[in-house]
Protein backbone atom coordinates (compact mmCIF):
# COMPACT_ATOMS: atom_id res chain seq x y z
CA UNK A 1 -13.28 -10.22 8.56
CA UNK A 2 -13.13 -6.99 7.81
CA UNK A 3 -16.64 -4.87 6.70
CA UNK A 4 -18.15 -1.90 4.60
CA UNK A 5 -21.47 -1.69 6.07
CA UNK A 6 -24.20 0.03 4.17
CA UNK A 7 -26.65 2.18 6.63
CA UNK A 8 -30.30 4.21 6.71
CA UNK A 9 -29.61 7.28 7.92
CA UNK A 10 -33.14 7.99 8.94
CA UNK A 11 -33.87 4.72 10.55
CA UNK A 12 -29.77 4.31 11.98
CA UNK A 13 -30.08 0.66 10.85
CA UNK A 14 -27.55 -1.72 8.71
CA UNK A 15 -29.12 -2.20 5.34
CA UNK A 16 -26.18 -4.09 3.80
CA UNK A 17 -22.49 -5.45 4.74
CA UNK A 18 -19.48 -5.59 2.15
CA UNK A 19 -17.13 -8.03 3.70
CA UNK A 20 -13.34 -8.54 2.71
CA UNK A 21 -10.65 -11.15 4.46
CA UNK A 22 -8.23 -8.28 4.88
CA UNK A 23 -7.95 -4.93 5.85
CA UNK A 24 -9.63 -2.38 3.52
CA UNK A 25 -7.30 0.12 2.55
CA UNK A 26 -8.96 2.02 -0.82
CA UNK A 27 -12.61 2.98 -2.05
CA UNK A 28 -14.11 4.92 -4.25
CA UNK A 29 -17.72 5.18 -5.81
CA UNK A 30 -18.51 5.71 -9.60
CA UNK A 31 -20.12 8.66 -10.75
CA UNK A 32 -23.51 8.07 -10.87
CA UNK A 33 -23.38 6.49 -6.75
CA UNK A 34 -24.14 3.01 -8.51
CA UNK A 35 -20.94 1.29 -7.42
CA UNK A 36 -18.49 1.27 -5.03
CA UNK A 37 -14.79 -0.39 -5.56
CA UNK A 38 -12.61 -1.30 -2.61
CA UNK A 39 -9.07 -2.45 -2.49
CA UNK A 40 -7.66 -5.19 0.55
CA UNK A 41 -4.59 -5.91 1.75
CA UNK A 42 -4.23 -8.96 -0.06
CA UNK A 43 -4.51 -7.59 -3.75
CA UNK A 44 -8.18 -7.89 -3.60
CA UNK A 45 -10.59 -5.73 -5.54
CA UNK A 46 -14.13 -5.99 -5.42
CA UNK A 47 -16.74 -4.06 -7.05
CA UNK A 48 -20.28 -3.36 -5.21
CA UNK A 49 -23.93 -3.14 -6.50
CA UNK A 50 -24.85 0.03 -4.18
CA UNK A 51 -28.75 -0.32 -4.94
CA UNK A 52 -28.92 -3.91 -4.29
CA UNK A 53 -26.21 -4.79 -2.03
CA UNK A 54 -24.66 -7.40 -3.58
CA UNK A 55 -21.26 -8.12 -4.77
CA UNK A 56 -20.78 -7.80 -8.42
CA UNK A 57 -17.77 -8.85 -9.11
CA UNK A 58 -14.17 -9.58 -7.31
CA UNK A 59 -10.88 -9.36 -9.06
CA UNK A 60 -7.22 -10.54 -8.17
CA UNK A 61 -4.14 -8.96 -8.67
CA UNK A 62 -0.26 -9.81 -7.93
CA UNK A 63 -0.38 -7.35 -5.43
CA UNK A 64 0.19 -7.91 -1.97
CA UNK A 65 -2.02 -4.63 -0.98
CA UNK A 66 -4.34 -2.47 -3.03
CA UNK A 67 -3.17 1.18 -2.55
CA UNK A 68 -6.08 3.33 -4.49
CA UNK A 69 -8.48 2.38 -6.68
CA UNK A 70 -10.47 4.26 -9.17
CA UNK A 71 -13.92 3.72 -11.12
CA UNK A 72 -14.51 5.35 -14.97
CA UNK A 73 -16.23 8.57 -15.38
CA UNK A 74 -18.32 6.08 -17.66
CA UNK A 75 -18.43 3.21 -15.08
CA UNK A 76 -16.81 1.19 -18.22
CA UNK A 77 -13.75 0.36 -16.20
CA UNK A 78 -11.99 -0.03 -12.88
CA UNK A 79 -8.47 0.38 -12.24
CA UNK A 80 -6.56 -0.40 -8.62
CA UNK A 81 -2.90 0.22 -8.27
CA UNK A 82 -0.61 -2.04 -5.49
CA UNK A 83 2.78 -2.68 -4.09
CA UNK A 84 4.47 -4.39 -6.17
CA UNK A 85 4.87 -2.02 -9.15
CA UNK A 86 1.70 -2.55 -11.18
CA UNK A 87 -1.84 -1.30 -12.44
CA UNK A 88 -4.91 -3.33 -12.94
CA UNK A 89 -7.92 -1.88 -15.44
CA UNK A 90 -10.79 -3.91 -15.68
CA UNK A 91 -13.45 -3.84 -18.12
CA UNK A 92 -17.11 -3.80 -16.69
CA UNK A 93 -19.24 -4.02 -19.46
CA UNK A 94 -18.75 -7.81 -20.01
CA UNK A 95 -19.97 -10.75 -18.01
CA UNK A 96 -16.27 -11.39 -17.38
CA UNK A 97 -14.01 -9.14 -16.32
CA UNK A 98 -11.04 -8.15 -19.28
CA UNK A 99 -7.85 -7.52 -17.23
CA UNK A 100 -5.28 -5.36 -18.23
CA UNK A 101 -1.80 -5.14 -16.53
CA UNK A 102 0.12 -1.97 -16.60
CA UNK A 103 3.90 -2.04 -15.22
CA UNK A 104 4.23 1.50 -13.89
CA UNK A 105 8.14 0.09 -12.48
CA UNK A 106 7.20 1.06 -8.56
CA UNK A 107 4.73 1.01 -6.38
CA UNK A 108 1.63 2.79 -7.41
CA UNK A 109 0.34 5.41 -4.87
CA UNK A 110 -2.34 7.15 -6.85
CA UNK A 111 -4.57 6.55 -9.76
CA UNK A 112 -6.69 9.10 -11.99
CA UNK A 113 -9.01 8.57 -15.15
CA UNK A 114 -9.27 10.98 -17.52
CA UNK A 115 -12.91 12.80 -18.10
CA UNK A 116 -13.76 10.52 -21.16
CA UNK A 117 -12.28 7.73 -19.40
CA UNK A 118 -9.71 7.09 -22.48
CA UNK A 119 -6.66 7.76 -20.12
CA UNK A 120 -5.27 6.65 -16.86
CA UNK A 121 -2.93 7.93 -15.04
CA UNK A 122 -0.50 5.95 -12.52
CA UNK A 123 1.71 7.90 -10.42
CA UNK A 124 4.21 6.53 -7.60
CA UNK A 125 8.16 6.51 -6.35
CA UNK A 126 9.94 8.66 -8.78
CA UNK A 127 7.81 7.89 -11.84
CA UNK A 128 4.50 9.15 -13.86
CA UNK A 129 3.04 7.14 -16.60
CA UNK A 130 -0.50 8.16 -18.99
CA UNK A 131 -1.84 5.06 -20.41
CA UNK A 132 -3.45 5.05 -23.52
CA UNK A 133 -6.09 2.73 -22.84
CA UNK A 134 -7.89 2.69 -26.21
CA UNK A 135 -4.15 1.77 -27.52
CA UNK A 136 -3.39 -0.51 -24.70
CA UNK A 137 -0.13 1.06 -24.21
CA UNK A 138 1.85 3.95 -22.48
CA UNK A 139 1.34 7.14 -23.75
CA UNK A 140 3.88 9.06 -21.96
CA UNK A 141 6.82 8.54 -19.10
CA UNK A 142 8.18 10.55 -16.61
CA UNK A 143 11.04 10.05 -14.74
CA UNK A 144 12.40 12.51 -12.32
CA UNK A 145 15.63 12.19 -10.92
CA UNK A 146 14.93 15.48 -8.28
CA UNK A 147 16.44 14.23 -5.07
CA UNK A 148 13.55 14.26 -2.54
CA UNK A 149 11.03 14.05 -4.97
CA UNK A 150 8.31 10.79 -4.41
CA UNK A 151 4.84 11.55 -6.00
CA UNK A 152 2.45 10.45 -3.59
CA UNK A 153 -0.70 12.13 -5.41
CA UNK A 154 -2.15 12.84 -9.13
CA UNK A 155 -4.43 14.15 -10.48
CA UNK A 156 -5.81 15.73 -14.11
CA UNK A 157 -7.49 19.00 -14.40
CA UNK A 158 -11.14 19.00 -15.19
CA UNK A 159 -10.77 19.74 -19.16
CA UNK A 160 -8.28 17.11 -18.97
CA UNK A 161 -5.48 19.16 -20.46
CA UNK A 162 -3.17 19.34 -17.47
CA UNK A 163 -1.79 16.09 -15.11
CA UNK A 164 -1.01 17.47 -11.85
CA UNK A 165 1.24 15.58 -9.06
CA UNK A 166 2.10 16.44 -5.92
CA UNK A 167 5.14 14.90 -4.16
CA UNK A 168 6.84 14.05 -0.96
CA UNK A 169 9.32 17.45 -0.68
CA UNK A 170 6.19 19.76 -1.27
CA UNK A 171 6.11 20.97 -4.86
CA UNK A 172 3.89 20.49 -7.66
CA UNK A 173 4.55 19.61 -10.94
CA UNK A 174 2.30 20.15 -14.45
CA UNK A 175 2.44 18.37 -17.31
CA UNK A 176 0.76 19.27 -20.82
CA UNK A 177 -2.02 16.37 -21.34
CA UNK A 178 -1.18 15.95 -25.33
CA UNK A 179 2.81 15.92 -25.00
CA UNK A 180 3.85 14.53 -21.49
CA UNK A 181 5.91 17.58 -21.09
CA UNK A 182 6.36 19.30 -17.32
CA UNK A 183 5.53 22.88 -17.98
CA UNK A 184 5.36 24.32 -14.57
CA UNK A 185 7.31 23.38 -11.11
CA UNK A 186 6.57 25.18 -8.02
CA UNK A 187 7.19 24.76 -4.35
CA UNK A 188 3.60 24.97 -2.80
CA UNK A 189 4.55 23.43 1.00
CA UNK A 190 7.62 22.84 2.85
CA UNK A 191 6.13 19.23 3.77
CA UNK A 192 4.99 16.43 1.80
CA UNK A 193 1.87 17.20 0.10
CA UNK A 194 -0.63 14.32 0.95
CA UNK A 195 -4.19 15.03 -1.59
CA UNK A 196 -4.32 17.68 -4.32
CA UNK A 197 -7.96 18.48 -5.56
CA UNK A 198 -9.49 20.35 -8.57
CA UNK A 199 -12.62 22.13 -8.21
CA UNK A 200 -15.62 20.83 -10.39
CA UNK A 201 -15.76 23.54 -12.54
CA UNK A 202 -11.88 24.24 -12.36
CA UNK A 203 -10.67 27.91 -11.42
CA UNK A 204 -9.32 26.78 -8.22
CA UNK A 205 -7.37 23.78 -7.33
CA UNK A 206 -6.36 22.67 -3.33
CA UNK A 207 -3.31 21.26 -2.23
CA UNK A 208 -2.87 19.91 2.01
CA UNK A 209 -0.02 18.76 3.24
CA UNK A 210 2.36 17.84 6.66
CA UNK A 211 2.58 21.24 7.38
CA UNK A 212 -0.69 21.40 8.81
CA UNK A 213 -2.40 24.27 6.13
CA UNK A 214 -4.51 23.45 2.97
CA UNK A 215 -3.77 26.25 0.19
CA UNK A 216 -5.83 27.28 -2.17
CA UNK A 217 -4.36 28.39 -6.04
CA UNK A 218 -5.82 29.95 -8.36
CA UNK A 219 -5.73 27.40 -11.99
CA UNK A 220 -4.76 30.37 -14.76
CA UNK A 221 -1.84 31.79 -12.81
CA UNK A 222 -0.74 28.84 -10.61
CA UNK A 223 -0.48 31.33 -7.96
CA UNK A 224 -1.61 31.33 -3.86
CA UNK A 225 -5.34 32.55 -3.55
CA UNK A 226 -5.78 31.67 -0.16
CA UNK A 227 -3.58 29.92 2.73
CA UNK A 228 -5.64 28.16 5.37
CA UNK A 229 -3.25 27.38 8.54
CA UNK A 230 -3.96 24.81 11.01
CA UNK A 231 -6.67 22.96 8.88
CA UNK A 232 -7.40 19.62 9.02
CA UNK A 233 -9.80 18.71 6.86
CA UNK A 234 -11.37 20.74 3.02
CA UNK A 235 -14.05 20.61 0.73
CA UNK A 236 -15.45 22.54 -2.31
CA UNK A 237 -18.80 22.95 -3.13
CA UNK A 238 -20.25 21.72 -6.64
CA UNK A 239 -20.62 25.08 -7.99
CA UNK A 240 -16.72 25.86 -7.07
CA UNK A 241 -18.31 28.87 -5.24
CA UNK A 242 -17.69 28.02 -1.74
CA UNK A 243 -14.97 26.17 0.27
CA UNK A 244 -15.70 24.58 3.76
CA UNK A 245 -12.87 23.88 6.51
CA UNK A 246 -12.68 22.09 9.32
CA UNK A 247 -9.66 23.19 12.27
CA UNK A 248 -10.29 21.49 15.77
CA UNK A 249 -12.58 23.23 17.28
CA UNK A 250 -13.52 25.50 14.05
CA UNK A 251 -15.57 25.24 11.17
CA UNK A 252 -15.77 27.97 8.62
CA UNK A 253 -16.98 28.78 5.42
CA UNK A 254 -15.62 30.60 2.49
CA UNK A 255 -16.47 32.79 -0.41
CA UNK A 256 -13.91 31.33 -3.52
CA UNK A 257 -14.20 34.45 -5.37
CA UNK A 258 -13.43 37.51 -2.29
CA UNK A 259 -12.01 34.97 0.03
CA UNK A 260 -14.56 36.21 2.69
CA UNK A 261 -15.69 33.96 5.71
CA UNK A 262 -19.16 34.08 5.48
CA UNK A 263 -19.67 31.55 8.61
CA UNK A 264 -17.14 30.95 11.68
CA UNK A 265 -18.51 28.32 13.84
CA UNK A 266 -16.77 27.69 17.16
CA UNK A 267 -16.87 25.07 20.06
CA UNK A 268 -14.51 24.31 22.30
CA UNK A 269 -16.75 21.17 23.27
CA UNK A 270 -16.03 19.54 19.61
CA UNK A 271 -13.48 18.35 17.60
CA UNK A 272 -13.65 18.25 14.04
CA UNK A 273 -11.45 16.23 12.00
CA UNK A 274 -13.47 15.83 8.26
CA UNK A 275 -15.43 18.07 6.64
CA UNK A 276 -17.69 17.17 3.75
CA UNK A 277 -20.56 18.79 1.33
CA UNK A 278 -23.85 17.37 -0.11
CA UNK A 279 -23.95 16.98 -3.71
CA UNK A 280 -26.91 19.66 -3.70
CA UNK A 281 -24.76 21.82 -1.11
CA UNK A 282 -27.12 22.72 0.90
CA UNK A 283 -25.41 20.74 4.06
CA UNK A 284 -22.17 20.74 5.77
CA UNK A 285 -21.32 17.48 6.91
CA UNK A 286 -18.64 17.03 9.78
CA UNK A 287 -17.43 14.20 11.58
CA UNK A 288 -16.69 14.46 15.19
CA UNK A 289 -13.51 12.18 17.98
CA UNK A 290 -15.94 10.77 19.38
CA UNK A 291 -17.12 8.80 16.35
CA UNK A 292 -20.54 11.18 15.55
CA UNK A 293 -21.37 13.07 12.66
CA UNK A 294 -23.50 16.53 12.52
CA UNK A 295 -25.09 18.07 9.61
CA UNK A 296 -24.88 22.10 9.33
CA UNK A 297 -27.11 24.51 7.27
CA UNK A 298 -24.93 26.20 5.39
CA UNK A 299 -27.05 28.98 4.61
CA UNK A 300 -28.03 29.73 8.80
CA UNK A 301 -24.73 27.95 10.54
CA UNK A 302 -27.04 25.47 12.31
CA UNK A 303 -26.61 21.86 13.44
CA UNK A 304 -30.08 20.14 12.58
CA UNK A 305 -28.85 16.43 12.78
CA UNK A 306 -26.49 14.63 15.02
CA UNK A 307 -25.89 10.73 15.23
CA UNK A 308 -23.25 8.56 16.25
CA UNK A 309 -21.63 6.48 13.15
CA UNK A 310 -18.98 4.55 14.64
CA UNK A 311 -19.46 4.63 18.56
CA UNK A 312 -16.06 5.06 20.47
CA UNK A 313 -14.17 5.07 17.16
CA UNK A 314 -12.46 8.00 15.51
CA UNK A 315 -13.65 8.73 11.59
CA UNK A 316 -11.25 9.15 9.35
CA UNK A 317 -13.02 10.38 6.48
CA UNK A 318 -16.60 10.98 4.88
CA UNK A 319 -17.46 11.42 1.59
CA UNK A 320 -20.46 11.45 -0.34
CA UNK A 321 -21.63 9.67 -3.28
CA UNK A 322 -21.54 12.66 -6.77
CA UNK A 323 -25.40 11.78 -7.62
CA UNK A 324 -26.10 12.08 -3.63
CA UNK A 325 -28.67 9.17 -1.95
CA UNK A 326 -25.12 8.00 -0.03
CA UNK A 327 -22.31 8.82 1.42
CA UNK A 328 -19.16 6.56 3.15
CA UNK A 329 -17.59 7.30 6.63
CA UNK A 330 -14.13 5.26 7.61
CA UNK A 331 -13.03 4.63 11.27
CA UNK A 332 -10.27 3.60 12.61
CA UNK A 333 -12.03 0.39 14.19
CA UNK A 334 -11.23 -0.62 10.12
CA UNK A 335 -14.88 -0.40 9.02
CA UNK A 336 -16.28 1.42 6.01
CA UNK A 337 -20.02 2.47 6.82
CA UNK A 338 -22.09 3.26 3.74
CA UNK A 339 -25.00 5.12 4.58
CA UNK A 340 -28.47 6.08 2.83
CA UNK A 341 -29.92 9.49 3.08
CA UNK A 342 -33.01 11.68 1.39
CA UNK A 343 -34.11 10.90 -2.51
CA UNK A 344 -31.18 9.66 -4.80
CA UNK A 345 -30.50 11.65 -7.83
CA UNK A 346 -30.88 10.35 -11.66
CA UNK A 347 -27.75 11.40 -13.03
């Protein structure tokens, strides 16, 4: 068995447990921190109630894994892309589930609605397809015959005019959101290219990759703002003002606009490895190699909470729920934690 366990952070204590057959290998939570999906290695998808703790539903695909999965703006849908060379979009609003299949040809390695939640986009191997799903049919195909060239991350801007993927030989590639047409190729790393963000309010976008940096380019221009080396882990803040970064045994952050470091925090005693914000940005959250997580001020630099999450394990990744009252850390003992913090936001 293989868990997601829900936690208190104030009282450190298991409120609720998410359990799947087989390994867990995507998540993500819908907008307003209601729901969490979460993909298995057995083509599984199931879809949490975060408030109550209870499964709400669980859907099957012909998948043998579930690589990403992805939850409407609108919380009207859920979509999970596999192995085998397909999509899955499910309808939430009625009692049963209404599945849609969507052959993207390959397998799918990243998913991403649209703002209005009218348009998904599948991207994987040497292909891109925009689904129409109003239409119920492909809206636009892109093959690309670029030797080296595997898109292993997509993305769409936040005014939903531009898709952006990032591939395996280190470029980027936009595409106009109306015609399907590629409008701008650039090489942004000499590695693969692994996650490629947007801020919330666009002006910046993020790209990180093998090479060990995390860049950040300015949206108008397309052109380097800022080139972070050695960086393991990034995160904006809501207001697309700030950007925090995590490097070993460094955690610093930065002023989007001047590219100042307004806060260098050093200690050779602790390793960082992911770096996270609070909806409300007023905390820094970090996890540590020896499975703990701290919380920073951001406005003094100080650590004013410390606990230990997964005991003994590494943690992957953290993330926090958009409407705040959670957030998710990942180990590599292959649980999920979902934990409970401060008064939850009404979206």
């Amino acid at each position: 068995m293989f868990k997601i366990q829900v936690w208190d952070i104030t009282t450190k204590t298991a409120q609720y447990s998410f359990v799947h057959k087989e390994s867990i290998h995507a998540l993500d939570v819908s907008k307003d921190g209601r729901l969490l999906a979460s993909g298995d290695g057995c083509g599984t998808t199931k879809l949490w109630n975060m408030e109550r703790g209870v499964k709400k539903k669980e859907l099957k695909t012909v998948d043998a894994r579930i690589n990403c999965v992805k939850i409407s703006p609108d919380s009207c849908f859920v979509a999970a892309g596999g192995n085998r060379g397909s999509a899955c979009v499910w309808g939430l609003k009625r009692k049963n589930a209404q599945k849609r299949t969507l052959h993207h040809g390959g397998e799918v390695e990243s998913i991403a609605f649209s703002s209005n939640g009218k348009y998904l986009v599948t991207g994987g191997g040497d292909s891109l397809r925009l689904w129409d799903l109003d239409a119920d049919e492909c809206h636009s195909e892109i093959e690309n015959s670029r030797h080296g060239f595997k898109f292993l991350s997509v993305c769409m801007t936040p005014d939903d005019r531009w898709i952006a993927a990032a591939s395996m030989d280190g470029s980027i590639r936009f595409w106009d959101y109306t015609m399907g047409k590629s409008h701008y190729i650039f090489n942004a790393h000499k590695n693969a290219i692994r996650s490629i963000a947007f801020s919330p309010h666009g002006g910046y976008f993020a790209t990180a990759s093998d090479d060990g940096t995390v860049r950040i380019w300015s949206y108008e221009g397309r052109s380097l703002r800022h080139k972070l080396d050695s960086v393991c882990s990034a995160a904006f803040s809501s207001d697309s003002k700030y950007l925090v970064t995590a490097a070993k045994h460094t955690l610093k952050l930065w002023e989007m606009d001047t590219g100042v470091c307004l806060s260098d925090i050093r200690d050779d005693e602790l390793v960082f490895l992911s770096v996270s914000m609070t909806p409300d940005d007023r905390w820094i959250a970090t996890t540590l190699n020896d499975g703990s997580i701290r919380f920073w001020d951001r406005t003094t630099g100080k650590s004013h909470c410390i606990f230990h999450a997964h005991r003994c394990y590494i943690i992957d990744e953290i993330v926090f729920s958009p409407h705040g009252g959670y957030f998710a850390t990942a180990s590599d003992s292959g649980i999920v934690r979902i934990w409970s913090y401060g008064p939850h936001r009404t979206p």
